[in-house]
PDB file of N, CA and C in Angstrom:
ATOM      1  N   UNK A   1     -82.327  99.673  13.398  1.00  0.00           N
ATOM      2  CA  UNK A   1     -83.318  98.867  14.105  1.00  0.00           C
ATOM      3  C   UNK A   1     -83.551  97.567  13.347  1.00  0.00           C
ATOM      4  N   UNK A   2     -84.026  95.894  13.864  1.00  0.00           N
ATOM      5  CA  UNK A   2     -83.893  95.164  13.734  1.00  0.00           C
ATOM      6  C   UNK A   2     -84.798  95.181  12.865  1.00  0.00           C
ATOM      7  N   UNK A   3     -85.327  94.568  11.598  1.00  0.00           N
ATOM      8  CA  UNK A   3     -86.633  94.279  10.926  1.00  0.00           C
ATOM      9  C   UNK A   3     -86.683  92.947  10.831  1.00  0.00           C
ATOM     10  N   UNK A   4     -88.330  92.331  11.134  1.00  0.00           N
ATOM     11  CA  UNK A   4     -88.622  90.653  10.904  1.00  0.00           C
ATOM     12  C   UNK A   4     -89.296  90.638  10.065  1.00  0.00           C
ATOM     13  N   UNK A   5     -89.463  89.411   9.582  1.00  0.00           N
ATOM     14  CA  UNK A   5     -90.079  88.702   8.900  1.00  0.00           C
ATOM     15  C   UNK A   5     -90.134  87.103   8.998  1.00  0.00           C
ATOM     16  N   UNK A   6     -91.801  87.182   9.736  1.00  0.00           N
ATOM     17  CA  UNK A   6     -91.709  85.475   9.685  1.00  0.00           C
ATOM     18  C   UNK A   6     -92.412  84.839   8.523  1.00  0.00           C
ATOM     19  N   UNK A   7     -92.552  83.545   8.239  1.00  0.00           N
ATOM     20  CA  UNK A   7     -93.155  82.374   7.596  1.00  0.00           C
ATOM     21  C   UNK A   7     -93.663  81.333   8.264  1.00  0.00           C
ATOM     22  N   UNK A   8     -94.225  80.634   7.444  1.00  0.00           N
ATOM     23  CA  UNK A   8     -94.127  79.470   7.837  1.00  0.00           C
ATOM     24  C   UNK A   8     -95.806  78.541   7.898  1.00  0.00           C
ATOM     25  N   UNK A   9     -96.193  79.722   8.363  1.00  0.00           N
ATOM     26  CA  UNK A   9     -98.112  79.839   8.692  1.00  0.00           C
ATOM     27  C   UNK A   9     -98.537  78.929   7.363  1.00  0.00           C
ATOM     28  N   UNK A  10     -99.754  78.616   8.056  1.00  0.00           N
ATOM     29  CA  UNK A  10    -100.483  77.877   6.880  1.00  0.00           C
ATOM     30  C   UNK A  10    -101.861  77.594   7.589  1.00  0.00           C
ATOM     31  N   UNK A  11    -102.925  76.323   6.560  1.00  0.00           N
ATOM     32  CA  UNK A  11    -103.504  75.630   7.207  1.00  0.00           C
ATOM     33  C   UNK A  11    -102.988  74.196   7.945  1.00  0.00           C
ATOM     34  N   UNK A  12    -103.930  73.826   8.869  1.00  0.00           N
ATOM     35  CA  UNK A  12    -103.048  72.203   9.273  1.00  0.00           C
ATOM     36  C   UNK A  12    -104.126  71.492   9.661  1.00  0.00           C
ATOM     37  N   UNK A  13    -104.036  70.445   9.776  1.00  0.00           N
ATOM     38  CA  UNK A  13    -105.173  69.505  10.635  1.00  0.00           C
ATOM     39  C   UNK A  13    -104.703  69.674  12.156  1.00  0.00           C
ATOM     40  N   UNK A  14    -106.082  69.351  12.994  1.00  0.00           N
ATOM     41  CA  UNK A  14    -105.602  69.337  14.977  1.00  0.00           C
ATOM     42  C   UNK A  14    -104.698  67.827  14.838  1.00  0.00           C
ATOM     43  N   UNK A  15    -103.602  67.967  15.210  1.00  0.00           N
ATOM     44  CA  UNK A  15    -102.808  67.096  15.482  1.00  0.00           C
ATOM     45  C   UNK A  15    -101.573  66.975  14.720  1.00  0.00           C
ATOM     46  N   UNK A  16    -101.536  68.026  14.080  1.00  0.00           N
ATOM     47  CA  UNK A  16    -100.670  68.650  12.739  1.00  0.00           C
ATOM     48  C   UNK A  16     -99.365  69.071  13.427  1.00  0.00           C
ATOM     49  N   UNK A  17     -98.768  69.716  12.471  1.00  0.00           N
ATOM     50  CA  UNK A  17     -97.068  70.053  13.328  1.00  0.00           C
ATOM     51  C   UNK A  17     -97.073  71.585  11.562  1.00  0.00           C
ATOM     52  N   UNK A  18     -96.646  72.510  12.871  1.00  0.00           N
ATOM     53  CA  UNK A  18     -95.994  73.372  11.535  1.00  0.00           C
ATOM     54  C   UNK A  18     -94.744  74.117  12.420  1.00  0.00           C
ATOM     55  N   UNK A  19     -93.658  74.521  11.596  1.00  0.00           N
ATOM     56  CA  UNK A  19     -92.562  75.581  11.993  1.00  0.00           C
ATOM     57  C   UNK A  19     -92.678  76.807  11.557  1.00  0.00           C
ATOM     58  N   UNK A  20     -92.615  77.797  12.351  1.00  0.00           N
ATOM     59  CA  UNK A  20     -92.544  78.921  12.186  1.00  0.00           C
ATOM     60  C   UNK A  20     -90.986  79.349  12.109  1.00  0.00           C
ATOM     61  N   UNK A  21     -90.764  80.093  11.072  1.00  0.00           N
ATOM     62  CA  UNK A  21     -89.056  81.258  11.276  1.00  0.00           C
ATOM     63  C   UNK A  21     -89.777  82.548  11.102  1.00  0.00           C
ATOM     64  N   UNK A  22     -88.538  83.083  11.812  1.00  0.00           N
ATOM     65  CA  UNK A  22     -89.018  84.752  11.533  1.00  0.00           C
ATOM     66  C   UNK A  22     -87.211  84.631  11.416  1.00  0.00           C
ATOM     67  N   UNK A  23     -86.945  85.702  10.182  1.00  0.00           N
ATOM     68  CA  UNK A  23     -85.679  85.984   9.842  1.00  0.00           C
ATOM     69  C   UNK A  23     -85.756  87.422  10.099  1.00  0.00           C
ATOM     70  N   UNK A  24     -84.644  87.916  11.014  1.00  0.00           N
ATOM     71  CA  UNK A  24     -83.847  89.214  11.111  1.00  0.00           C
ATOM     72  C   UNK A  24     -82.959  89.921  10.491  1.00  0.00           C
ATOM     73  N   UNK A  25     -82.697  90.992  10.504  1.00  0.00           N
ATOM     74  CA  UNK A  25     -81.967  91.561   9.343  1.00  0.00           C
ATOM     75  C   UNK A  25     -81.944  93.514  10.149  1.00  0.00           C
ATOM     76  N   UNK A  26     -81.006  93.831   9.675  1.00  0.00           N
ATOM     77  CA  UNK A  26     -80.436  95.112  10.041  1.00  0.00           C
ATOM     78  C   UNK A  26     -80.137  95.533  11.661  1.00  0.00           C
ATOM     79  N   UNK A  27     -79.940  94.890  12.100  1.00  0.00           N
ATOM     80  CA  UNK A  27     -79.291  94.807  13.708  1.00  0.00           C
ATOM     81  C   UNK A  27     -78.261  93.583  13.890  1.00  0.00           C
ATOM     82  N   UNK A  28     -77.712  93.690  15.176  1.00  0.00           N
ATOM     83  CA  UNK A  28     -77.067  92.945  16.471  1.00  0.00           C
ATOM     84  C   UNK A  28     -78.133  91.959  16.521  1.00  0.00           C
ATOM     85  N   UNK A  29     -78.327  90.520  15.732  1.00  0.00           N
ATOM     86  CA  UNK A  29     -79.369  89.470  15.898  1.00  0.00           C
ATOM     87  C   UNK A  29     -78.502  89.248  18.111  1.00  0.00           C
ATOM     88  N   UNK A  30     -77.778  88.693  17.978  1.00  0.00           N
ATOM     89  CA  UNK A  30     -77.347  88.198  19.252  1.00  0.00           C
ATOM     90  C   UNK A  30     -77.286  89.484  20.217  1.00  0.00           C
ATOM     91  N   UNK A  31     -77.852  90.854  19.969  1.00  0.00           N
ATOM     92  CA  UNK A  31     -78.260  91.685  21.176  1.00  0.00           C
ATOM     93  C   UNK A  31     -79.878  91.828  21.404  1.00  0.00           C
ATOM     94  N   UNK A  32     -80.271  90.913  20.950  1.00  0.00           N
ATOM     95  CA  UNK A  32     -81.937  90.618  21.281  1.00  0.00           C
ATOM     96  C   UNK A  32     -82.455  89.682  21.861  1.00  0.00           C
ATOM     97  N   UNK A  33     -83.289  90.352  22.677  1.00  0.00           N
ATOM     98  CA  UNK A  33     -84.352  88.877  23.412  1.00  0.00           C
ATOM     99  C   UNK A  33     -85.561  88.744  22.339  1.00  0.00           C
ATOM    100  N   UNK A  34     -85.618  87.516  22.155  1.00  0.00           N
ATOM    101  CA  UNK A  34     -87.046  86.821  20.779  1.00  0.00           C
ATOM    102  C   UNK A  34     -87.726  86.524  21.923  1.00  0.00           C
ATOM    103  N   UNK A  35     -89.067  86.768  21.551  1.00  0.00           N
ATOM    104  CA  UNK A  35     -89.897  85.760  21.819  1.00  0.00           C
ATOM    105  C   UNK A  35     -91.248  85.708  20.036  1.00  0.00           C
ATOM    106  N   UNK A  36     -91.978  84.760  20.464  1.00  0.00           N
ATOM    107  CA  UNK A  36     -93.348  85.204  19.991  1.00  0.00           C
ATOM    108  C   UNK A  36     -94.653  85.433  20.620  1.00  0.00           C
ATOM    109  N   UNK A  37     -95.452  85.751  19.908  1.00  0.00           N
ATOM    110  CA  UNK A  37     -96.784  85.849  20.347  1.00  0.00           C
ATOM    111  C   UNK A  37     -97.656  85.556  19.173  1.00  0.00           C
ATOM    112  N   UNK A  38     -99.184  85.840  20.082  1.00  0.00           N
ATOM    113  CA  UNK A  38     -99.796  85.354  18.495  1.00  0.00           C
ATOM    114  C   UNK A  38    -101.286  86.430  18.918  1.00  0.00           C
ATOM    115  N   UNK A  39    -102.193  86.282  18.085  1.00  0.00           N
ATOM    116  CA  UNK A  39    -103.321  87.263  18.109  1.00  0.00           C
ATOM    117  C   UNK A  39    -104.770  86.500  17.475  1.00  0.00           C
ATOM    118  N   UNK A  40    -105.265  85.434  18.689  1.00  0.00           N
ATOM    119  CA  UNK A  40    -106.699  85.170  18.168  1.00  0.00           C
ATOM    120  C   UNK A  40    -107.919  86.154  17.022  1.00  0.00           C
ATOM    121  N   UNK A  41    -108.893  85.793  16.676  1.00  0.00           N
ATOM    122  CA  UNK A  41    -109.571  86.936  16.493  1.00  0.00           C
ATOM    123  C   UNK A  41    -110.802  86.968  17.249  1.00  0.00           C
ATOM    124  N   UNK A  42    -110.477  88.408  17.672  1.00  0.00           N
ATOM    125  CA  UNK A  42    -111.401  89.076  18.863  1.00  0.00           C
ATOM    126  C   UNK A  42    -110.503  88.899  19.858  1.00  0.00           C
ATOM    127  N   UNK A  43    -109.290  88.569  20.144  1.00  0.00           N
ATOM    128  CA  UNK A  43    -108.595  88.701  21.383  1.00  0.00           C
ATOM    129  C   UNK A  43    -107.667  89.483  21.311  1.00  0.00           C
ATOM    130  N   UNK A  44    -107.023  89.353  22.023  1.00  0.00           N
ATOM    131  CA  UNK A  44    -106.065  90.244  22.650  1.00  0.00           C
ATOM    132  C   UNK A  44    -104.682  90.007  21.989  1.00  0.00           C
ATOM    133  N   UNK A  45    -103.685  89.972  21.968  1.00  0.00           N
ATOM    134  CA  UNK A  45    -102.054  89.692  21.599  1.00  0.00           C
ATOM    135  C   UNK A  45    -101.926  89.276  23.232  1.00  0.00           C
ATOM    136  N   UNK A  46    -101.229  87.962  22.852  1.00  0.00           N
ATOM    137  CA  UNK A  46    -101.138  87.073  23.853  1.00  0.00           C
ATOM    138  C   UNK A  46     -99.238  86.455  23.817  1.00  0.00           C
ATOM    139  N   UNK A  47     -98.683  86.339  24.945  1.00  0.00           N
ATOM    140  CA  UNK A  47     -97.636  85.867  24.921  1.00  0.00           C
ATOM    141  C   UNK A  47     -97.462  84.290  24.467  1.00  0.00           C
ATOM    142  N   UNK A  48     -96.598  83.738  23.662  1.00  0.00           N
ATOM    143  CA  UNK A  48     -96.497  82.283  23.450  1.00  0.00           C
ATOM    144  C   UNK A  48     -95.297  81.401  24.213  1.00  0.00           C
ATOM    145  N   UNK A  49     -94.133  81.911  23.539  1.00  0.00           N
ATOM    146  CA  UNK A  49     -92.701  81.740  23.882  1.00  0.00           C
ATOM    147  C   UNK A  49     -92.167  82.674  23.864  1.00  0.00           C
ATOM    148  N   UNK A  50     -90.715  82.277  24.920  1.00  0.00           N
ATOM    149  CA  UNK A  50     -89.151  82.578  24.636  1.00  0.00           C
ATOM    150  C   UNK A  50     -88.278  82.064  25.140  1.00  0.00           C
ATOM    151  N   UNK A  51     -87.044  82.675  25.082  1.00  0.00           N
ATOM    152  CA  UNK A  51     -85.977  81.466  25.648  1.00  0.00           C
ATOM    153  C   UNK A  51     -86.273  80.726  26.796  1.00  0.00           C
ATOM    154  N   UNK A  52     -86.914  81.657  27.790  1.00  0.00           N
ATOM    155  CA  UNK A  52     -87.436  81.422  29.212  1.00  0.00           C
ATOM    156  C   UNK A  52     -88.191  81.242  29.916  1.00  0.00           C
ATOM    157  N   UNK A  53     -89.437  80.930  28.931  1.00  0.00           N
ATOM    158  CA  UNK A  53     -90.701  80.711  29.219  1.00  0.00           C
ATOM    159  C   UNK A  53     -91.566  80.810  28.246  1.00  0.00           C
ATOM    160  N   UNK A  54     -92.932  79.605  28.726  1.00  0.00           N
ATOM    161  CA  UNK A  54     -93.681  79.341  27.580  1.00  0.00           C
ATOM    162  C   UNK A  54     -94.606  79.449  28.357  1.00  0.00           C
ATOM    163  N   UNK A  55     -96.121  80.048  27.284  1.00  0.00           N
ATOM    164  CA  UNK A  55     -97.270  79.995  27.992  1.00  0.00           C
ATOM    165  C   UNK A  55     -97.962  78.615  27.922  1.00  0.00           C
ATOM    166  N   UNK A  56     -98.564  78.608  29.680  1.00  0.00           N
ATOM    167  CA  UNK A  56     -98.925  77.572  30.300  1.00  0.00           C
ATOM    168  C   UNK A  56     -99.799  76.739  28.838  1.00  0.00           C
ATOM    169  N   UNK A  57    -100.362  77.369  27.833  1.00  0.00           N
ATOM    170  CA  UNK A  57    -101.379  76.553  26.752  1.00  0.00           C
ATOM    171  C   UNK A  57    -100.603  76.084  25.776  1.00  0.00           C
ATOM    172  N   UNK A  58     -99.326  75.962  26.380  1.00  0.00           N
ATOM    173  CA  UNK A  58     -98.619  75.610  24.369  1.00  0.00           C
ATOM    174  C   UNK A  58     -97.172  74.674  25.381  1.00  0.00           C
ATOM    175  N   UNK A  59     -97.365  74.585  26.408  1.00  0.00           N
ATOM    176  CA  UNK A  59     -96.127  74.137  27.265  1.00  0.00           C
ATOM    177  C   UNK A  59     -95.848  72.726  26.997  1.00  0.00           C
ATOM    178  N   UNK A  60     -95.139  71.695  26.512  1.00  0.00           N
ATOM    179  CA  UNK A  60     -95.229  70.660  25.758  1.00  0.00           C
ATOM    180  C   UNK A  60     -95.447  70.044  24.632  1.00  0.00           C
ATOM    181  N   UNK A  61     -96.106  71.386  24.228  1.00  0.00           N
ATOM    182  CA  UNK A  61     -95.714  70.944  22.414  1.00  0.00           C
ATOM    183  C   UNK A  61     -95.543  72.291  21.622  1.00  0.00           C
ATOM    184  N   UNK A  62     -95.184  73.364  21.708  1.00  0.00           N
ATOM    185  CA  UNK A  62     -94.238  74.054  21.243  1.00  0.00           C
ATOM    186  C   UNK A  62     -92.806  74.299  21.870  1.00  0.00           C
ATOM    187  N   UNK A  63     -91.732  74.130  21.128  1.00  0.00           N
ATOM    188  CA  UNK A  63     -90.737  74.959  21.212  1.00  0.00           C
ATOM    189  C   UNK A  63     -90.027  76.324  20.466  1.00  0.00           C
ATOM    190  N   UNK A  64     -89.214  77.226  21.236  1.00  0.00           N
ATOM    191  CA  UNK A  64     -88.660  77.900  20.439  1.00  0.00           C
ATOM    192  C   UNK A  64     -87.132  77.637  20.518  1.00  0.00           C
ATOM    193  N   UNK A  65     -86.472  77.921  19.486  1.00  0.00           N
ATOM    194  CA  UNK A  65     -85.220  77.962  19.309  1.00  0.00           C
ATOM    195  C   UNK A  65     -84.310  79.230  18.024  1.00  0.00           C
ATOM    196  N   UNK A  66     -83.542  79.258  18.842  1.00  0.00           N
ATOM    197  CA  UNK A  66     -82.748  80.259  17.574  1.00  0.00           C
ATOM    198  C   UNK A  66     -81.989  79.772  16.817  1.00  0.00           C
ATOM    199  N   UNK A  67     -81.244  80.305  15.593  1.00  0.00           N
ATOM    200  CA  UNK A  67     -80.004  79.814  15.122  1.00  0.00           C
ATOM    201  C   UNK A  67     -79.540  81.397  14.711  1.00  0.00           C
ATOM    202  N   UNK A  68     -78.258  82.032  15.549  1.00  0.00           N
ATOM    203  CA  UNK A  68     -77.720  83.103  15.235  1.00  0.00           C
ATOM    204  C   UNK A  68     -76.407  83.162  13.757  1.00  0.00           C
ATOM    205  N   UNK A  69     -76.461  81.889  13.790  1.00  0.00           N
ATOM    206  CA  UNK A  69     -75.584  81.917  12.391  1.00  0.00           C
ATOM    207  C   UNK A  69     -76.759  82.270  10.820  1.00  0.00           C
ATOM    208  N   UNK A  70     -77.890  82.253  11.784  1.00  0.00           N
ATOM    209  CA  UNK A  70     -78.880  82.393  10.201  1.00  0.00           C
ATOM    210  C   UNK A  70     -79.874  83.405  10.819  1.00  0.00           C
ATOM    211  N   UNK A  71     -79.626  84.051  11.696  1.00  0.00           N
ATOM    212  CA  UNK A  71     -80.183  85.438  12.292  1.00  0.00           C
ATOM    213  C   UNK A  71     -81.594  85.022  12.191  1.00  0.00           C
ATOM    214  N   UNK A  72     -81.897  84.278  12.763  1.00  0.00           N
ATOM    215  CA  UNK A  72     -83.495  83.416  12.703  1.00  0.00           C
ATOM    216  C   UNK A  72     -83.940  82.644  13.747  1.00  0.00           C
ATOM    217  N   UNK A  73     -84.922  83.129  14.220  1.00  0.00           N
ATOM    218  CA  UNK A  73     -85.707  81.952  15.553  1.00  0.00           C
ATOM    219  C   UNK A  73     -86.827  81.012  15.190  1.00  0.00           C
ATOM    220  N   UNK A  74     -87.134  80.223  15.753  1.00  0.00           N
ATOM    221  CA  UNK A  74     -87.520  79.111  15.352  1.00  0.00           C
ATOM    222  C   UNK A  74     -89.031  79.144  15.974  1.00  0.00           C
ATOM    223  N   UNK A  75     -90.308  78.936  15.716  1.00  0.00           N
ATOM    224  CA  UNK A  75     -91.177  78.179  16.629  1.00  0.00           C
ATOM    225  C   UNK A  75     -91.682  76.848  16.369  1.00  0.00           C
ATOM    226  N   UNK A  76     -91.461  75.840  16.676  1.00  0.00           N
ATOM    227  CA  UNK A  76     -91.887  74.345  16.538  1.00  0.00           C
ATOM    228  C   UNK A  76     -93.352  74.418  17.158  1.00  0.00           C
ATOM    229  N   UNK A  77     -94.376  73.883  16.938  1.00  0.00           N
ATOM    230  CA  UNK A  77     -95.304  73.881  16.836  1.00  0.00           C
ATOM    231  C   UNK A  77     -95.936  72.188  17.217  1.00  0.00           C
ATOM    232  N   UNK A  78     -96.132  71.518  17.531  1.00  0.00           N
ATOM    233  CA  UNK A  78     -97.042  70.165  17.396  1.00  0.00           C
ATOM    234  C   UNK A  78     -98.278  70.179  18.221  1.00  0.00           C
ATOM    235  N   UNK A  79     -98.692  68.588  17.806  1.00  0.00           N
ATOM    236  CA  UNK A  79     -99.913  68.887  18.267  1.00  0.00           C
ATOM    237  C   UNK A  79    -100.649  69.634  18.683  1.00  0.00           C
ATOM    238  N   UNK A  80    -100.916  70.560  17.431  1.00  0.00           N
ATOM    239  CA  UNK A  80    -101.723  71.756  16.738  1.00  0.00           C
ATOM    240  C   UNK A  80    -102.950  71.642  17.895  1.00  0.00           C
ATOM    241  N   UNK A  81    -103.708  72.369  18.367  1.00  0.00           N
ATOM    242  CA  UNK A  81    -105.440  72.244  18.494  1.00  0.00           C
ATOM    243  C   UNK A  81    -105.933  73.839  17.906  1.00  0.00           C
ATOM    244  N   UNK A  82    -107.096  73.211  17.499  1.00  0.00           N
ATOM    245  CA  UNK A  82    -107.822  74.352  16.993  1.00  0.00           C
ATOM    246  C   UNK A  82    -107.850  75.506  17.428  1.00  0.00           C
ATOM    247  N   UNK A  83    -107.269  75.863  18.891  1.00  0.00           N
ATOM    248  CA  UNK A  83    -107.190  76.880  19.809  1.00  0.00           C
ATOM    249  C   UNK A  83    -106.455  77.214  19.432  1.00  0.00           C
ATOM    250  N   UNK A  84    -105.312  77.048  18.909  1.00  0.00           N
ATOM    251  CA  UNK A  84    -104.138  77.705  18.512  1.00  0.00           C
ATOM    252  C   UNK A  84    -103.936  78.913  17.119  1.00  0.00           C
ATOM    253  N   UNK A  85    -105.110  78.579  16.659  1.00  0.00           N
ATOM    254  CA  UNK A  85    -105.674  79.209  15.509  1.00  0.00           C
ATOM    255  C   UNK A  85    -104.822  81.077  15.636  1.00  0.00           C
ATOM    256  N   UNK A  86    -104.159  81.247  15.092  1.00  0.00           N
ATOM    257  CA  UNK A  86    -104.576  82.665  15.390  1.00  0.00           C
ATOM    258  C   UNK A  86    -103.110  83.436  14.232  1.00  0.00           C
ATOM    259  N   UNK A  87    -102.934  84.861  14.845  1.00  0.00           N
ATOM    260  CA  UNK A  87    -102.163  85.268  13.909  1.00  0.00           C
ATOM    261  C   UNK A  87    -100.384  85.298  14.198  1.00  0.00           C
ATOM    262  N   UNK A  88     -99.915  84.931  13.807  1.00  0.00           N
ATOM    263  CA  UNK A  88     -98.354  84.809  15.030  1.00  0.00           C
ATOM    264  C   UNK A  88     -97.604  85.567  14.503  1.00  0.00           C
ATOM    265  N   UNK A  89     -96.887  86.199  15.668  1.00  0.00           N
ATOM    266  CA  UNK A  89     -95.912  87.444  15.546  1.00  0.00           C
ATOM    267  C   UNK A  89     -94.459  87.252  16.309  1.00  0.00           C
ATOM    268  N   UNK A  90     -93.571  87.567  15.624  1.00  0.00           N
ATOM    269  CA  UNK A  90     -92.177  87.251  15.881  1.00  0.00           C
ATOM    270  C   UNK A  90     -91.971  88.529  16.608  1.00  0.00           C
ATOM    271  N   UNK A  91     -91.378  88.632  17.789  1.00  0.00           N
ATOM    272  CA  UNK A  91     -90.910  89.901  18.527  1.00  0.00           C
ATOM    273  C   UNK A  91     -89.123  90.185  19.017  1.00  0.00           C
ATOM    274  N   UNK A  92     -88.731  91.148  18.911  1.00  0.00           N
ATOM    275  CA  UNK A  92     -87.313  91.032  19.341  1.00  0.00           C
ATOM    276  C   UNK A  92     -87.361  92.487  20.216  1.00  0.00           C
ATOM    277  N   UNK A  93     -86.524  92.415  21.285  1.00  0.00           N
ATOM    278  CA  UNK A  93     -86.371  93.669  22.173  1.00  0.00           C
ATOM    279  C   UNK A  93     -84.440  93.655  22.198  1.00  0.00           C
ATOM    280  N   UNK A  94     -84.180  94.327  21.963  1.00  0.00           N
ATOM    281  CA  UNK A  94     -82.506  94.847  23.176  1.00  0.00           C
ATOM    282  C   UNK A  94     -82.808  94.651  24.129  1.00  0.00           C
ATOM    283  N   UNK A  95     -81.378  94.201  25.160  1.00  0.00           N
ATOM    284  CA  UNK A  95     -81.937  93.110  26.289  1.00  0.00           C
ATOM    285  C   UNK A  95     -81.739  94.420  27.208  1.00  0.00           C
ATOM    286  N   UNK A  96     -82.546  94.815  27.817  1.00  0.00           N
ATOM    287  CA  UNK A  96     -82.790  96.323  28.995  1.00  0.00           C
ATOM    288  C   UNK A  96     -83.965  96.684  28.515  1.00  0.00           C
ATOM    289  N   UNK A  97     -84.333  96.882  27.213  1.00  0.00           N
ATOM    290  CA  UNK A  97     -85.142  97.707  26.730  1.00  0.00           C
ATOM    291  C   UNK A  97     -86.545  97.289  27.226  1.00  0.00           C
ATOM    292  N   UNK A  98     -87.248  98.176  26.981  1.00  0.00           N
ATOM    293  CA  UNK A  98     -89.080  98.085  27.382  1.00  0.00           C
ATOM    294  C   UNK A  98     -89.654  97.560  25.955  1.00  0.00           C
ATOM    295  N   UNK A  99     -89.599  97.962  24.642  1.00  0.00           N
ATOM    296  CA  UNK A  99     -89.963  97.981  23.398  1.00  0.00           C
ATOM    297  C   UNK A  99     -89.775  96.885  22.585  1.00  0.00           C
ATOM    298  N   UNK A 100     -90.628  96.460  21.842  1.00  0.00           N
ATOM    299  CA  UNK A 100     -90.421  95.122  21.299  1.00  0.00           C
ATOM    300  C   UNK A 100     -90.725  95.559  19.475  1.00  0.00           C
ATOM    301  N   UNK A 101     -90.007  95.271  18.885  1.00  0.00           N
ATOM    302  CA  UNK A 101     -89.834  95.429  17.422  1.00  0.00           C
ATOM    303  C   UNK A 101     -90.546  94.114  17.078  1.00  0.00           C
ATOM    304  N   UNK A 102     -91.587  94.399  16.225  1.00  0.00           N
ATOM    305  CA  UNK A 102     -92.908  93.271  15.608  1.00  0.00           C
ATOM    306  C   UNK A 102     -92.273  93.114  14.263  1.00  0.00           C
ATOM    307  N   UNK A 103     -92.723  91.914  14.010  1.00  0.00           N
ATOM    308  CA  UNK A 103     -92.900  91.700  12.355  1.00  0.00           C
ATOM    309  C   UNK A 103     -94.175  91.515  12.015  1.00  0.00           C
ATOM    310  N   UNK A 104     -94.763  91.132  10.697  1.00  0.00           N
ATOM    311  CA  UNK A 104     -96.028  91.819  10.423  1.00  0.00           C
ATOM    312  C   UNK A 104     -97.477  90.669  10.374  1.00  0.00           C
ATOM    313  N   UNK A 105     -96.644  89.140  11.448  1.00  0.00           N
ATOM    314  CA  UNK A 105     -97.140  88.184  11.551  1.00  0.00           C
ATOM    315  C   UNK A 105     -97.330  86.798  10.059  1.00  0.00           C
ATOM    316  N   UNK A 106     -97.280  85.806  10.833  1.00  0.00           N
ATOM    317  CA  UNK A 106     -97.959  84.846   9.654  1.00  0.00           C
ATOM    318  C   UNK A 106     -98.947  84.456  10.321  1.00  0.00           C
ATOM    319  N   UNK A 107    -100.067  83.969   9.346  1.00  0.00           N
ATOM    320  CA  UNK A 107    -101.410  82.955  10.049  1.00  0.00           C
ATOM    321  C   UNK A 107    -101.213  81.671  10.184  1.00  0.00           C
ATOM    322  N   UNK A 108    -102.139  81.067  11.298  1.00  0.00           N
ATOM    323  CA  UNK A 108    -101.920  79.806  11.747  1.00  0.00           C
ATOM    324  C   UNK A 108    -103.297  79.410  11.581  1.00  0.00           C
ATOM    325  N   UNK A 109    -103.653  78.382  11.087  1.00  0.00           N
ATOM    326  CA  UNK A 109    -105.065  77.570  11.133  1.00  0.00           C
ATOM    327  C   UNK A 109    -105.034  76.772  11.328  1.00  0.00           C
ATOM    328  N   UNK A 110    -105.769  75.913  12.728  1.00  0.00           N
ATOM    329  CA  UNK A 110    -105.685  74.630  13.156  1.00  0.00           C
ATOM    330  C   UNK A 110    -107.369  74.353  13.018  1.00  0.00           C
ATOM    331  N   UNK A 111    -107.542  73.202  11.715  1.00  0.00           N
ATOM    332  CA  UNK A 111    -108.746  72.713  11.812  1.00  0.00           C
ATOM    333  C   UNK A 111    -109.113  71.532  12.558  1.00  0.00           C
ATOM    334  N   UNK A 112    -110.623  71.178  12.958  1.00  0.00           N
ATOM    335  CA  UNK A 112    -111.143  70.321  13.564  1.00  0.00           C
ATOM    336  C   UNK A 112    -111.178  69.431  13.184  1.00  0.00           C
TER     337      UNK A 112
END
């Protein structure tokens, strides 16, 4: 089974730019669908990106991207807002599968 680990998290100012990687390791990187997500506090785990769609609050200034030669996906990040604050989690599924293999998140802080 695939194991992640992302980086990247930090603090930033609103209007800031940070990259997220999450690096893979012990699977088929190119038999997985990535996306991320992230986890306010007091909310819920919320969808962000993936190859195929981005949520409507991050649509224009995040991207994701992979690089399978370095078994690693990418989240680009800009123009931060404070809403974005939260805990972010790298996800990978086998492409059929129901189940999504987590990594153990990095934090994101977007100050005012």
């Amino acid at each position: 089974q695939v194991q992640l680990v992302e980086s990247g998290g930090g603090l930033v100012q609103a209007g800031g730019s940070l990259r997220l990687s999450c690096a893979a390791s012990g699977g088929a990187f190119t038999a997985y669908v990535l996306a991320w997500f992230r986890q306010a506090p007091g909310k819920e785990r919320e969808f962000v990106a993936s190859a195929t769609a981005y949520a409507d609050s991050v649509k224009g200034r995040f991207t994701i991207s992979r690089d399978n030669a370095k078994n690693t996906v990418y989240l680009q990040m800009n123009s931060l807002k404070p809403e974005d604050t939260a805990v972010y989690y790298c996800a990978a599924r086998l492409w059929g599968a129901a189940n999504f293999v987590w990594g153990q998140g990095t934090q994101v802080t977007v100050s005012s």
